[in-house]
Protein backbone atom coordinates (compact mmCIF):
# COMPACT_ATOMS: atom_id res chain seq x y z
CA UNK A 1 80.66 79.03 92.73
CA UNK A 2 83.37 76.36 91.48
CA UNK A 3 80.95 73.87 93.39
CA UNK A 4 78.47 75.07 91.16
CA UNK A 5 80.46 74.32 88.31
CA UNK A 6 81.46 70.99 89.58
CA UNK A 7 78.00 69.71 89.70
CA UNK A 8 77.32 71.40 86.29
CA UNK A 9 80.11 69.31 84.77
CA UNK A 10 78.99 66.11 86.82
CA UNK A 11 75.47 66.81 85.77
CA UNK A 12 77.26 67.40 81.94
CA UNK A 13 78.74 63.90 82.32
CA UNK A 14 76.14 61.66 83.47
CA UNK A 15 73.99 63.01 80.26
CA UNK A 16 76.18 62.35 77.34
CA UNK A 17 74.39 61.08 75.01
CA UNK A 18 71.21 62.76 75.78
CA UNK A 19 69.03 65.90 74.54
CA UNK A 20 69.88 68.67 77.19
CA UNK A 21 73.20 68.00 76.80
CA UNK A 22 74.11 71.45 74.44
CA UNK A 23 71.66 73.25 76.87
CA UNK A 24 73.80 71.79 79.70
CA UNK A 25 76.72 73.03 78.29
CA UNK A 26 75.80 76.41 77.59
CA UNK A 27 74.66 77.08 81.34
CA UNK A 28 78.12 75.79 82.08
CA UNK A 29 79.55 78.47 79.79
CA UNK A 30 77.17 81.07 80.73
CA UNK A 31 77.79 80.38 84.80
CA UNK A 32 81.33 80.39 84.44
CA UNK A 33 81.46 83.49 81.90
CA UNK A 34 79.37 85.35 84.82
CA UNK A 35 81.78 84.04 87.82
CA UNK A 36 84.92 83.74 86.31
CA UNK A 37 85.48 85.40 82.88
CA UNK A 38 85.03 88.40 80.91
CA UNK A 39 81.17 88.97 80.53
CA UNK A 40 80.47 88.23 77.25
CA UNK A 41 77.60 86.77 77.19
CA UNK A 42 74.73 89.04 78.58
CA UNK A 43 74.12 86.98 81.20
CA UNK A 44 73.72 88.65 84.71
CA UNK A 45 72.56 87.34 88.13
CA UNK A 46 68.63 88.31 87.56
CA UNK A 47 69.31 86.25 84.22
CA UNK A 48 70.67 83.22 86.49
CA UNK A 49 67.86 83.72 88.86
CA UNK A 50 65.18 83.84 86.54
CA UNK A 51 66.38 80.22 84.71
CA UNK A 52 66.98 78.67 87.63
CA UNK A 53 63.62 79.47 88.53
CA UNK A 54 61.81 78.13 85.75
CA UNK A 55 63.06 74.70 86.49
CA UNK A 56 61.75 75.14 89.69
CA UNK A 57 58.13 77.16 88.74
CA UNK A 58 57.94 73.38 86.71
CA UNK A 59 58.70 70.97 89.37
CA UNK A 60 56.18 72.46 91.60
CA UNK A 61 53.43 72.23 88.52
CA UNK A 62 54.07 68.75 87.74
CA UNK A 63 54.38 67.83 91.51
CA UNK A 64 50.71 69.43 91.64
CA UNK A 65 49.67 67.85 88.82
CA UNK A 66 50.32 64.24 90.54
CA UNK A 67 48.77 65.22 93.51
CA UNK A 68 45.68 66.52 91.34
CA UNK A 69 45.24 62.62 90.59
């Protein structure tokens, strides 16, 4: 979990400057709200589960996609 984090806030870092970095920041907040703090955001682990797998349900589209070609 605080490796999690970690690579959150490296991941923060490296994109300053850039578009997804308020989305960035708000998983940050959301992960460690869930792990470490009081729950207030509704954010559970099906919530977790279900973002992190829509970066992944896209990956394997565009990876597709290029293979389509």
């Amino acid at each position: 979990m605080y490796r999690a984090l970690e690579l959150i806030s490296l991941t923060i870092d490296a994109q300053i400057g850039k578009h997804s970095l308020a989305e960035l920041t708000r998983l940050y907040e959301f992960v460690a709200d869930y792990y470490l703090g009081d729950q207030i955001y509704p954010v559970d682990g099906e919530w977790l589960q279900k973002y992190f797998d829509s970066f992944i349900y896209q990956y394997l589209k565009e990876k597709n996609e290029e293979h389509s070609k």
